[in-house]
PDB file of N, CA and C in Angstrom:
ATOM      1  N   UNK A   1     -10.494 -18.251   5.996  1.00  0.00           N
ATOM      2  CA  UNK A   1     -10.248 -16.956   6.598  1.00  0.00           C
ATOM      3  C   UNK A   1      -8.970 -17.038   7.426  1.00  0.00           C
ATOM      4  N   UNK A   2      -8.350 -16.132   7.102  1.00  0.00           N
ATOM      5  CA  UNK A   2      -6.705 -15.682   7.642  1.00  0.00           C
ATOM      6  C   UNK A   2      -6.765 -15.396   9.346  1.00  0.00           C
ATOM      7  N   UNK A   3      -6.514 -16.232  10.505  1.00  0.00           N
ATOM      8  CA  UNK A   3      -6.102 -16.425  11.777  1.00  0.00           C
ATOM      9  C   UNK A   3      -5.962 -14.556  12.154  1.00  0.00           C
ATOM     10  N   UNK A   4      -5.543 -14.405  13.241  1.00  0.00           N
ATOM     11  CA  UNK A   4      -5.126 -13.073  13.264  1.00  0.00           C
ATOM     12  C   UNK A   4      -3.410 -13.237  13.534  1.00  0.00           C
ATOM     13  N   UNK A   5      -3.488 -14.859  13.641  1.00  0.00           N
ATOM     14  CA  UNK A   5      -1.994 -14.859  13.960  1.00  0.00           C
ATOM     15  C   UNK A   5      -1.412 -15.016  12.783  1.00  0.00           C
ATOM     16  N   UNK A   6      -1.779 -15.386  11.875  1.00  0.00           N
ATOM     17  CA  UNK A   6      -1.502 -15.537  10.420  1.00  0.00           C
ATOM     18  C   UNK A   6      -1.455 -14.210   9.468  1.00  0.00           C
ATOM     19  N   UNK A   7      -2.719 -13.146  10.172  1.00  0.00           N
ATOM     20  CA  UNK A   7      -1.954 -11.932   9.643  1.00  0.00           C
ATOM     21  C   UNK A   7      -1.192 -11.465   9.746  1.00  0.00           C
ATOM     22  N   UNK A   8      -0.455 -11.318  11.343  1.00  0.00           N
ATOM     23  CA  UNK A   8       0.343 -11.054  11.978  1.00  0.00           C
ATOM     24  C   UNK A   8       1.566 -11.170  11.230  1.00  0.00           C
ATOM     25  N   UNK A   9       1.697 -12.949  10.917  1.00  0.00           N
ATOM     26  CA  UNK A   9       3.284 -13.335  10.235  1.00  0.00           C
ATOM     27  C   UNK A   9       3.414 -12.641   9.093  1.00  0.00           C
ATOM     28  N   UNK A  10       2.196 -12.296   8.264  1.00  0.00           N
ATOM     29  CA  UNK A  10       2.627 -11.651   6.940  1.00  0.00           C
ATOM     30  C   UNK A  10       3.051 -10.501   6.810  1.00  0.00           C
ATOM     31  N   UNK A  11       2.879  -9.793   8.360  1.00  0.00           N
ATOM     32  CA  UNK A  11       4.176  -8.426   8.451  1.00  0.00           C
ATOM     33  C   UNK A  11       5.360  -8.468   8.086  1.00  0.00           C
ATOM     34  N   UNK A  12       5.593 -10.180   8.268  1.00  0.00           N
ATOM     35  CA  UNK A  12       7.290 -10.143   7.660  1.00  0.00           C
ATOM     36  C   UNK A  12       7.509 -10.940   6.561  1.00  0.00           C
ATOM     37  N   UNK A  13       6.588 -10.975   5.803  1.00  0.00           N
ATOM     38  CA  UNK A  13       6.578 -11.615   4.317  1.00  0.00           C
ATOM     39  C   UNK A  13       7.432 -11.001   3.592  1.00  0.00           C
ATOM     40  N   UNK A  14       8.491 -11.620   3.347  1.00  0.00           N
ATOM     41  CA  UNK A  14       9.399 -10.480   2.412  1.00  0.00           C
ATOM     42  C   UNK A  14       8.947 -10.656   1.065  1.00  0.00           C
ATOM     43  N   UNK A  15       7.882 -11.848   0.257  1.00  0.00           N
ATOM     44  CA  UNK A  15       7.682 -11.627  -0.523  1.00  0.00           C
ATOM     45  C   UNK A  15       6.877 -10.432  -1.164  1.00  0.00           C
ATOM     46  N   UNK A  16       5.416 -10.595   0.137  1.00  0.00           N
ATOM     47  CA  UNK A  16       4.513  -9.807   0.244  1.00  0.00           C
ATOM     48  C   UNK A  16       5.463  -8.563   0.435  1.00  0.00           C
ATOM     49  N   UNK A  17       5.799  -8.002   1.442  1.00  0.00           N
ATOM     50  CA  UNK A  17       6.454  -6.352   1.696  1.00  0.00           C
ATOM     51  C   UNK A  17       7.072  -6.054   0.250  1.00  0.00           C
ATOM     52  N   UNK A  18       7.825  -6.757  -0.647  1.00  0.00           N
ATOM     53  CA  UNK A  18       8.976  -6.322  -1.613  1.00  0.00           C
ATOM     54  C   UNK A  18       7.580  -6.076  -2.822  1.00  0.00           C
ATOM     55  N   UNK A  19       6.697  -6.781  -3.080  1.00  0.00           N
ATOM     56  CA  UNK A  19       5.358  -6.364  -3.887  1.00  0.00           C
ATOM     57  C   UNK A  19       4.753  -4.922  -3.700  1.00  0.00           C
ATOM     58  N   UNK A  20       4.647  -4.736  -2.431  1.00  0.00           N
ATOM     59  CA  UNK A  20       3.795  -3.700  -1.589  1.00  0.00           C
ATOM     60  C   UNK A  20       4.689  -2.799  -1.646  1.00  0.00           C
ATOM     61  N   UNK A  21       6.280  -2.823  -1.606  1.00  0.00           N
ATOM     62  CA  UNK A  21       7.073  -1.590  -1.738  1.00  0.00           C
ATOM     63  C   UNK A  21       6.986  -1.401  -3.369  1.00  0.00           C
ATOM     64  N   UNK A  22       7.283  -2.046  -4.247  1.00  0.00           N
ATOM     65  CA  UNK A  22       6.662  -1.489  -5.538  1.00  0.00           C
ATOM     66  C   UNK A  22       5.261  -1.277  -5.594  1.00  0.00           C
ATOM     67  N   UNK A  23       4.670  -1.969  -5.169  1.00  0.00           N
ATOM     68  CA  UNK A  23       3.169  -0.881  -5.641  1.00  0.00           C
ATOM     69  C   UNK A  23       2.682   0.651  -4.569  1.00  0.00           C
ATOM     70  N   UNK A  24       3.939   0.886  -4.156  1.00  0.00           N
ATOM     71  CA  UNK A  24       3.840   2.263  -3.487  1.00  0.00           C
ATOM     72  C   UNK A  24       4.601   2.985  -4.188  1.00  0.00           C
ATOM     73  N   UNK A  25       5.891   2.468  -4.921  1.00  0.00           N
ATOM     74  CA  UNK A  25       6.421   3.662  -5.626  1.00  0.00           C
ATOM     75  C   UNK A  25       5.746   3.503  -7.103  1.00  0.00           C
ATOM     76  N   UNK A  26       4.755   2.546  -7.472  1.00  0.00           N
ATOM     77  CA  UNK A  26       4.252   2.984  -8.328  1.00  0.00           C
ATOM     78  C   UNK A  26       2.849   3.680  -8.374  1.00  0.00           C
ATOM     79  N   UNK A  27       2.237   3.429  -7.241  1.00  0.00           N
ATOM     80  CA  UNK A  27       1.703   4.660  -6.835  1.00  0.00           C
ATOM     81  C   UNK A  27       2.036   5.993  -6.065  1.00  0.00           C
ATOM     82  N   UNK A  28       3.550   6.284  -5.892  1.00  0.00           N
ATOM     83  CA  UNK A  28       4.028   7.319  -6.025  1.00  0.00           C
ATOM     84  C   UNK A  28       4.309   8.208  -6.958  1.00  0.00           C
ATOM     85  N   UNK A  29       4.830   7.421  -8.025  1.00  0.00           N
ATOM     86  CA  UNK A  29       4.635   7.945  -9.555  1.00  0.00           C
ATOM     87  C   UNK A  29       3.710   8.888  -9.762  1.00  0.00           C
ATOM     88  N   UNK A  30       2.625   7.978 -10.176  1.00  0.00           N
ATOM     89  CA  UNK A  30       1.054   8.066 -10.353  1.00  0.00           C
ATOM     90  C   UNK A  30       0.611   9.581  -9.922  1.00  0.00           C
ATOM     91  N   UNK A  31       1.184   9.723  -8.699  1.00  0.00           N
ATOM     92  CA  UNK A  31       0.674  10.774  -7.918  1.00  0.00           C
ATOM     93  C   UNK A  31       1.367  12.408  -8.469  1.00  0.00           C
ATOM     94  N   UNK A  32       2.881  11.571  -8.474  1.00  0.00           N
ATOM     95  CA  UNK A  32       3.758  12.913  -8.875  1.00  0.00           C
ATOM     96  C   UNK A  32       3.190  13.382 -10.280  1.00  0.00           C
ATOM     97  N   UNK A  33       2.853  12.501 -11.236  1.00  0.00           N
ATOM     98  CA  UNK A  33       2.571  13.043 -12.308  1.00  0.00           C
ATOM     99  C   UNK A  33       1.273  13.211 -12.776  1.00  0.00           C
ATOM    100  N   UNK A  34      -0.182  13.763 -11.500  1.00  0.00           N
ATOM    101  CA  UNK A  34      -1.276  13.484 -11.710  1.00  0.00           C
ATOM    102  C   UNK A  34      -1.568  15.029 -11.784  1.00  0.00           C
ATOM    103  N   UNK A  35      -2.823  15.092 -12.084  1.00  0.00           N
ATOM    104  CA  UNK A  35      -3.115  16.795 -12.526  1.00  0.00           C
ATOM    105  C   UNK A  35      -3.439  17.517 -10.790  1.00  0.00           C
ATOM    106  N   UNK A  36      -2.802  18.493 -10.840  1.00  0.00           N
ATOM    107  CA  UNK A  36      -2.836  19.161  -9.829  1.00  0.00           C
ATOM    108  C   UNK A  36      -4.155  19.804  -9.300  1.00  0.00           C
ATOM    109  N   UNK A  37      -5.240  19.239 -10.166  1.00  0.00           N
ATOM    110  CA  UNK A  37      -6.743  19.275  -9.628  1.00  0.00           C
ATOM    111  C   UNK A  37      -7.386  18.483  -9.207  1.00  0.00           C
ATOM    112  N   UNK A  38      -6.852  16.938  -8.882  1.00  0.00           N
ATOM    113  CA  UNK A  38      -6.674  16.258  -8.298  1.00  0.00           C
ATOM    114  C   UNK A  38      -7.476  16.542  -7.040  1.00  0.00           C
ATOM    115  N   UNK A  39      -8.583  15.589  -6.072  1.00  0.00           N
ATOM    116  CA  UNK A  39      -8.734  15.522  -4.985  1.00  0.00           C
ATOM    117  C   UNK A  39      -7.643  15.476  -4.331  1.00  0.00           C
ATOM    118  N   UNK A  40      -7.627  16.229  -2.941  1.00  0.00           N
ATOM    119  CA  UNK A  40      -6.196  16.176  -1.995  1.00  0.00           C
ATOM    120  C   UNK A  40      -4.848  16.333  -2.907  1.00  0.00           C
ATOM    121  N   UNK A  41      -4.289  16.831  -3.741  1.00  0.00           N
ATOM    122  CA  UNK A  41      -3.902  16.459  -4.235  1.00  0.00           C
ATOM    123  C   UNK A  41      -2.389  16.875  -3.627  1.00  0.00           C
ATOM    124  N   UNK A  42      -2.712  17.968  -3.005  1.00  0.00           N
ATOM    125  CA  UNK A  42      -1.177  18.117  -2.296  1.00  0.00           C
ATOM    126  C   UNK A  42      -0.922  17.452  -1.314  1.00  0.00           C
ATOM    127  N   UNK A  43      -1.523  17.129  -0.201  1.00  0.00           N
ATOM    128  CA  UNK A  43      -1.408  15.901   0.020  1.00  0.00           C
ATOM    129  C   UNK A  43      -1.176  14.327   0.101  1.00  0.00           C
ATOM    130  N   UNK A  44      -1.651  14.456  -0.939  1.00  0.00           N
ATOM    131  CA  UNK A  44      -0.831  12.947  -1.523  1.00  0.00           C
ATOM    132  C   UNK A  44       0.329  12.945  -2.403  1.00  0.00           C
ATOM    133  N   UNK A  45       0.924  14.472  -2.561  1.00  0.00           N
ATOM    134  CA  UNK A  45       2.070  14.657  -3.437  1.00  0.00           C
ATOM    135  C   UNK A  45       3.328  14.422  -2.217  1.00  0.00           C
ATOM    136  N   UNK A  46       2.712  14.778  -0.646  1.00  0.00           N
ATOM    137  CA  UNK A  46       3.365  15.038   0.225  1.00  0.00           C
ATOM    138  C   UNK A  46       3.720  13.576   0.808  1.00  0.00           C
ATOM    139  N   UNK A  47       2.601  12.946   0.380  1.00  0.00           N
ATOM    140  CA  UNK A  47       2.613  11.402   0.768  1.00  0.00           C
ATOM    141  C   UNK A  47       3.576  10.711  -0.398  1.00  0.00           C
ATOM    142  N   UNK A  48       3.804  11.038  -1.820  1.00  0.00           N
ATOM    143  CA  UNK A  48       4.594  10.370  -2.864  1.00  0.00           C
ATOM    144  C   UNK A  48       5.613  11.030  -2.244  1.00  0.00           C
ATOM    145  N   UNK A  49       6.182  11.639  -1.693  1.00  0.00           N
ATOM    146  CA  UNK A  49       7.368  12.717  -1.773  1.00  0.00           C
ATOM    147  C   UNK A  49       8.021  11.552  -0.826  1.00  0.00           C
ATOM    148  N   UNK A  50       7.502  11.458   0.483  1.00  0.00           N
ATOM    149  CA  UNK A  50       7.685  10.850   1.426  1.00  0.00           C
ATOM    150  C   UNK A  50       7.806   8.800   1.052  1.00  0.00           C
ATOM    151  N   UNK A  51       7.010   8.639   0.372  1.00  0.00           N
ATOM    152  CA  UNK A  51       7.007   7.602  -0.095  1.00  0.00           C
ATOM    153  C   UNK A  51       8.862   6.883  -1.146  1.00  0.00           C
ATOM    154  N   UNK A  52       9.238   7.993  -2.246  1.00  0.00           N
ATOM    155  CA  UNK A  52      10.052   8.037  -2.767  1.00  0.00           C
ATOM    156  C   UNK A  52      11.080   8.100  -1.842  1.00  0.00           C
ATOM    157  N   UNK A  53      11.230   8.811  -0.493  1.00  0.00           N
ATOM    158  CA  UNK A  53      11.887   8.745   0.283  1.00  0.00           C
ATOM    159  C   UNK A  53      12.329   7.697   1.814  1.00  0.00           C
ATOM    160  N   UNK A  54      11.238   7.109   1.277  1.00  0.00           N
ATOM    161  CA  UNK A  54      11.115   6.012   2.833  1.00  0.00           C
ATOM    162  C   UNK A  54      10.331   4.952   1.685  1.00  0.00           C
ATOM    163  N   UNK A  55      10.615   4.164   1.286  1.00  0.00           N
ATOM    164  CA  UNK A  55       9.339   3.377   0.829  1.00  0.00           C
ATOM    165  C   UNK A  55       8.829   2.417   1.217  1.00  0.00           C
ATOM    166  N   UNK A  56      10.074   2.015   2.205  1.00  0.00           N
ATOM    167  CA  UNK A  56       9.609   0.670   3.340  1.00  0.00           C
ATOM    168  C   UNK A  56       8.476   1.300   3.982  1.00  0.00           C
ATOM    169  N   UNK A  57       9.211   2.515   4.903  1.00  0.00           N
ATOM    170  CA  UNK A  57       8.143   2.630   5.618  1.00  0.00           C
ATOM    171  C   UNK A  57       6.783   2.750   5.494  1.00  0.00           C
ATOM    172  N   UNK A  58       6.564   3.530   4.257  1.00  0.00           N
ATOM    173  CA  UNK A  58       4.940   3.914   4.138  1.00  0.00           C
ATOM    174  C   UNK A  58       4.566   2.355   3.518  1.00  0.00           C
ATOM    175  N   UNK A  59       5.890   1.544   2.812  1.00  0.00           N
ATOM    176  CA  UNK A  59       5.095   0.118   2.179  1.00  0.00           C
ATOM    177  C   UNK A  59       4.408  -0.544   3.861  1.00  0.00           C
ATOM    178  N   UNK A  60       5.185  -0.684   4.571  1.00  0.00           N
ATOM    179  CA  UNK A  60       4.711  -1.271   6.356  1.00  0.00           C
ATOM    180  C   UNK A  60       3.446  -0.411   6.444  1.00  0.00           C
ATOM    181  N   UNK A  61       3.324   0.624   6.062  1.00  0.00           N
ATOM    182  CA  UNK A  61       2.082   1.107   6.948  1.00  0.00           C
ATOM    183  C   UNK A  61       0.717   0.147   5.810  1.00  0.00           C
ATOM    184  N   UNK A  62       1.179   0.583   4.535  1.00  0.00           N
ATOM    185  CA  UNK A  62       0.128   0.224   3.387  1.00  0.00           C
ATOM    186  C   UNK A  62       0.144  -1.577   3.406  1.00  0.00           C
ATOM    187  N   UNK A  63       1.074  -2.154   3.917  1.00  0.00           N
ATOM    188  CA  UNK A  63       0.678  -3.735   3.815  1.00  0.00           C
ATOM    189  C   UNK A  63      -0.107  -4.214   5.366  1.00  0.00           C
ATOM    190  N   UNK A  64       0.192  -3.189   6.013  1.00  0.00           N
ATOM    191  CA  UNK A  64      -1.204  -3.009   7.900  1.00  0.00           C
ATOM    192  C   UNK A  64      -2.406  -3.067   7.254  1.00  0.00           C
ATOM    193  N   UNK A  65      -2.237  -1.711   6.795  1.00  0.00           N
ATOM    194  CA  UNK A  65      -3.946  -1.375   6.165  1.00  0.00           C
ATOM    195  C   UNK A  65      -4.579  -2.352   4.631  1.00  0.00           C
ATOM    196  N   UNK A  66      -3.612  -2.941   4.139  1.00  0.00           N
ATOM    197  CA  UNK A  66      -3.880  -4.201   3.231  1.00  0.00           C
ATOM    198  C   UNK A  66      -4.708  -5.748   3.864  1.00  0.00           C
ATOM    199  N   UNK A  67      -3.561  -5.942   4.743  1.00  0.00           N
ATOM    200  CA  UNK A  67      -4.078  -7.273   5.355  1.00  0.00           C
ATOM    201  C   UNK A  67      -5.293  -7.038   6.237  1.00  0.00           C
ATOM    202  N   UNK A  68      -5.607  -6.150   6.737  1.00  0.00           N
ATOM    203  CA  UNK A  68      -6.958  -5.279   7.575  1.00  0.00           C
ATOM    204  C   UNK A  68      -7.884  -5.709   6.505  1.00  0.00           C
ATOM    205  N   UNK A  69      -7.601  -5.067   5.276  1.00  0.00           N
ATOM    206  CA  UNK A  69      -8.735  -4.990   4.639  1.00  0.00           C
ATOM    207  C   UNK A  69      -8.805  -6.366   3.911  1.00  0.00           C
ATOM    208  N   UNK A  70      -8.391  -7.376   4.066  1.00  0.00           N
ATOM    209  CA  UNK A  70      -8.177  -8.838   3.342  1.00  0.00           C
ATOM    210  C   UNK A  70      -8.234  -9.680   4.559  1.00  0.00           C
ATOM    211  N   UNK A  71      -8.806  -9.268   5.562  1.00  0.00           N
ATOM    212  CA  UNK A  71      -8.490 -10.397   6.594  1.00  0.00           C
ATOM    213  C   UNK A  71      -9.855 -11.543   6.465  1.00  0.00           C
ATOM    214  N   UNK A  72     -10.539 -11.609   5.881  1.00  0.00           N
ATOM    215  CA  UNK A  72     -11.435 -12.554   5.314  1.00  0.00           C
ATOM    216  C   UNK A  72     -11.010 -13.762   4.315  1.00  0.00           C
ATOM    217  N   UNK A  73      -9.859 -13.011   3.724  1.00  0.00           N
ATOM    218  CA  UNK A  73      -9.474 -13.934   2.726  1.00  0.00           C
ATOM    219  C   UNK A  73      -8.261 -14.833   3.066  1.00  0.00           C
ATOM    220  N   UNK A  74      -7.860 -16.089   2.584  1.00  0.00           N
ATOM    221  CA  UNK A  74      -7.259 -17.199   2.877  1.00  0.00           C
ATOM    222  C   UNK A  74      -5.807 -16.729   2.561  1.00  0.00           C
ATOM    223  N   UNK A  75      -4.898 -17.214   3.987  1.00  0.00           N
ATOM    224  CA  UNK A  75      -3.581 -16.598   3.297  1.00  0.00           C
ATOM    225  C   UNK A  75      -3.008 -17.050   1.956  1.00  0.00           C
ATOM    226  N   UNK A  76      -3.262 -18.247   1.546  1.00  0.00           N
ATOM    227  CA  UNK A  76      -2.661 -18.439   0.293  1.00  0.00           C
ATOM    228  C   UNK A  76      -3.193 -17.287  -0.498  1.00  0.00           C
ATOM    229  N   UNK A  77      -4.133 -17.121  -0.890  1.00  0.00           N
ATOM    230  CA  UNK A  77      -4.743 -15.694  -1.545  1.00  0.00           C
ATOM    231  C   UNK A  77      -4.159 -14.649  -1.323  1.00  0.00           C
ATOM    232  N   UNK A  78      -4.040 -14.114  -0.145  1.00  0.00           N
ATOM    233  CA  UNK A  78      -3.518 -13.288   0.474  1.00  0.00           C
ATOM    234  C   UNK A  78      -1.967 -13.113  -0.362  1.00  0.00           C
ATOM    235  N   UNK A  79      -1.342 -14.010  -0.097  1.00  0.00           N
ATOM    236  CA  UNK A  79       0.164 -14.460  -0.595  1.00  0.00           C
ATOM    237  C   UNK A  79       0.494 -14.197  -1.939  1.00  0.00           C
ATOM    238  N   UNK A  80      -0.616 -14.897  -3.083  1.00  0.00           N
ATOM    239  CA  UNK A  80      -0.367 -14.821  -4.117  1.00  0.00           C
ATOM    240  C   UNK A  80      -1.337 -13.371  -5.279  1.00  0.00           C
ATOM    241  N   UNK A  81      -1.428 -12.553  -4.365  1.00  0.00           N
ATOM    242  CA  UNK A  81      -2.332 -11.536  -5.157  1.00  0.00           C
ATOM    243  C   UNK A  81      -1.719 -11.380  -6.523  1.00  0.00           C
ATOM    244  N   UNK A  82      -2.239 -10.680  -6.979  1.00  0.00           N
ATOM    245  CA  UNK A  82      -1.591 -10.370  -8.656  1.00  0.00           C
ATOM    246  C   UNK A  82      -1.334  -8.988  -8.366  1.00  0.00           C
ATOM    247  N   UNK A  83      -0.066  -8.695  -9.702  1.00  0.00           N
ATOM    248  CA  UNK A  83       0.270  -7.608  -9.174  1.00  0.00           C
ATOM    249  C   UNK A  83      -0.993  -5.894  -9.478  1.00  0.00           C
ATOM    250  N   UNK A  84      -2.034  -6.724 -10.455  1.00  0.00           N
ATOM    251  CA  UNK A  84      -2.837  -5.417 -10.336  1.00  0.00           C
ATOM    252  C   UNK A  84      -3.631  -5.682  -9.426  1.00  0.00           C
ATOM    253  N   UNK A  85      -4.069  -6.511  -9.046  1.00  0.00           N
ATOM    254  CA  UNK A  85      -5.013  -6.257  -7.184  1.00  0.00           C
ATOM    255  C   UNK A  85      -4.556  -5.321  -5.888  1.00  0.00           C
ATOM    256  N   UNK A  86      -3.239  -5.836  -6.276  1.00  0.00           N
ATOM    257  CA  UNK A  86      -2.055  -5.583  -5.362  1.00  0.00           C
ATOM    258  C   UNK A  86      -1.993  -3.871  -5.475  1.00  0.00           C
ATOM    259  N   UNK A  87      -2.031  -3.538  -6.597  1.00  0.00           N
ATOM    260  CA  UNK A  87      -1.701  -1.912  -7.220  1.00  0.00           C
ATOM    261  C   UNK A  87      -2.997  -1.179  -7.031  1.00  0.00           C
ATOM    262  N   UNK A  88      -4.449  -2.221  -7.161  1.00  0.00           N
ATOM    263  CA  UNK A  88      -5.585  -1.306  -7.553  1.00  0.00           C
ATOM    264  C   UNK A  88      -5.329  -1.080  -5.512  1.00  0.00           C
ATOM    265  N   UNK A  89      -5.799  -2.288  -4.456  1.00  0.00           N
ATOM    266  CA  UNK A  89      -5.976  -1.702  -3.248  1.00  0.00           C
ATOM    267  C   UNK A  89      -4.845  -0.667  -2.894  1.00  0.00           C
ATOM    268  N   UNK A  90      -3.644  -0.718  -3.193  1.00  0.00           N
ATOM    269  CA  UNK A  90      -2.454   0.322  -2.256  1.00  0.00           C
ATOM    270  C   UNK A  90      -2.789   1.912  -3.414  1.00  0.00           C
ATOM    271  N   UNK A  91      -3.079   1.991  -4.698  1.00  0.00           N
ATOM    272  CA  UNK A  91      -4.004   3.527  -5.226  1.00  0.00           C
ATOM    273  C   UNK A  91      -4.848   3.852  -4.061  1.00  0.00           C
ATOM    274  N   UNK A  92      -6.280   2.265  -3.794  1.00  0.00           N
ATOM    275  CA  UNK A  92      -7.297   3.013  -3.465  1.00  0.00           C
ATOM    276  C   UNK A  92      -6.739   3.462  -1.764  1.00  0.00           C
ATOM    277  N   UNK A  93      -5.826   3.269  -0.974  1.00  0.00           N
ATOM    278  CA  UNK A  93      -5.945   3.564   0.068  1.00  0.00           C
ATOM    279  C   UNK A  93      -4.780   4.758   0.525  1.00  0.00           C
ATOM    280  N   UNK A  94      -4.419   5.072  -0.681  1.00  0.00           N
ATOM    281  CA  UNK A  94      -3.375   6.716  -0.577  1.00  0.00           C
ATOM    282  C   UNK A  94      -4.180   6.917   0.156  1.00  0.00           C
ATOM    283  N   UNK A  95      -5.062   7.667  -0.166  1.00  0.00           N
ATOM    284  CA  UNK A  95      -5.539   9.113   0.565  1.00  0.00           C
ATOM    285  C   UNK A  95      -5.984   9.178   2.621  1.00  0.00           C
ATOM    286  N   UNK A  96      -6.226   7.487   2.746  1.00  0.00           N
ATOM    287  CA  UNK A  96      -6.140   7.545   4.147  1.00  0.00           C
ATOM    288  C   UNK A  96      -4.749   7.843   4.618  1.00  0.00           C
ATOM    289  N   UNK A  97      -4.022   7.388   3.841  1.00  0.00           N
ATOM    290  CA  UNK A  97      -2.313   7.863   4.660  1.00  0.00           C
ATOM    291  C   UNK A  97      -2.137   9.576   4.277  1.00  0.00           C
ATOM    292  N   UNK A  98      -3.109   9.811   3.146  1.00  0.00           N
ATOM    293  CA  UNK A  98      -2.255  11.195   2.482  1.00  0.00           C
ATOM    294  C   UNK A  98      -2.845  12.735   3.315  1.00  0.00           C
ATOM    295  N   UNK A  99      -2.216  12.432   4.454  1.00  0.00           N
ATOM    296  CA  UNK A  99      -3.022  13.615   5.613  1.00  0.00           C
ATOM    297  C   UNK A  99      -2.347  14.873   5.809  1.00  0.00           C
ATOM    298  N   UNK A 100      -0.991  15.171   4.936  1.00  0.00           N
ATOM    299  CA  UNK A 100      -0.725  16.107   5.134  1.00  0.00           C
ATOM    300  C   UNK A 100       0.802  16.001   6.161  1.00  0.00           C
ATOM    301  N   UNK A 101       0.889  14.840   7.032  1.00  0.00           N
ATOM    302  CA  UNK A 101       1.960  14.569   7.619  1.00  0.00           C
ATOM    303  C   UNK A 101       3.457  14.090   7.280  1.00  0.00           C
TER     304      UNK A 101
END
């Protein structure tokens, strides 16, 4: 299990962040071209919009709420996710960022 100081350092993982910024613009994609009946769906169009436009930033917010939700697991794990683990958690956690802001 990952220290809290050890989560901490992986804020500046440039390997980890440069993963996490592609799997936000590819779940930005995803979003732009999803059916507009979609749960939330304007919302999270507002969140891809923003995403395409900042992608660090929303990648920083989505690799917070990543390592939160992985803090059980060993940083090497942590480190070496694959890139569909990597893609399925930053899909499943749009919609907490996708608030409309």
């Amino acid at each position: 299990m990952a220290t809290y100081t050890e989560l901490r350092q992986l804020f500046a993982d440039n390997d980890l962040r440069n993963k996490t910024d592609v799997a936000v613009i590819i779940a930005a994609e995803a979003i732009r071209v999803e059916d507009i009946g979609t749960t939330n769906h304007a919302n999270r169009l507002i969140w891809a919009k923003t995403a395409f436009a900042n992608p660090r930033g929303k990648s920083d917010e989505m690799l917070m709420a990543l390592l939160a939700s992985n803090s059980t697991a060993s940083i090497e794990a942590i480190q070496t996710v694959t890139d569909s683990a990597l893609q399925a958690k930053v899909d499943a956690a749009v919609d907490v960022f996708a608030d409309g802001s």
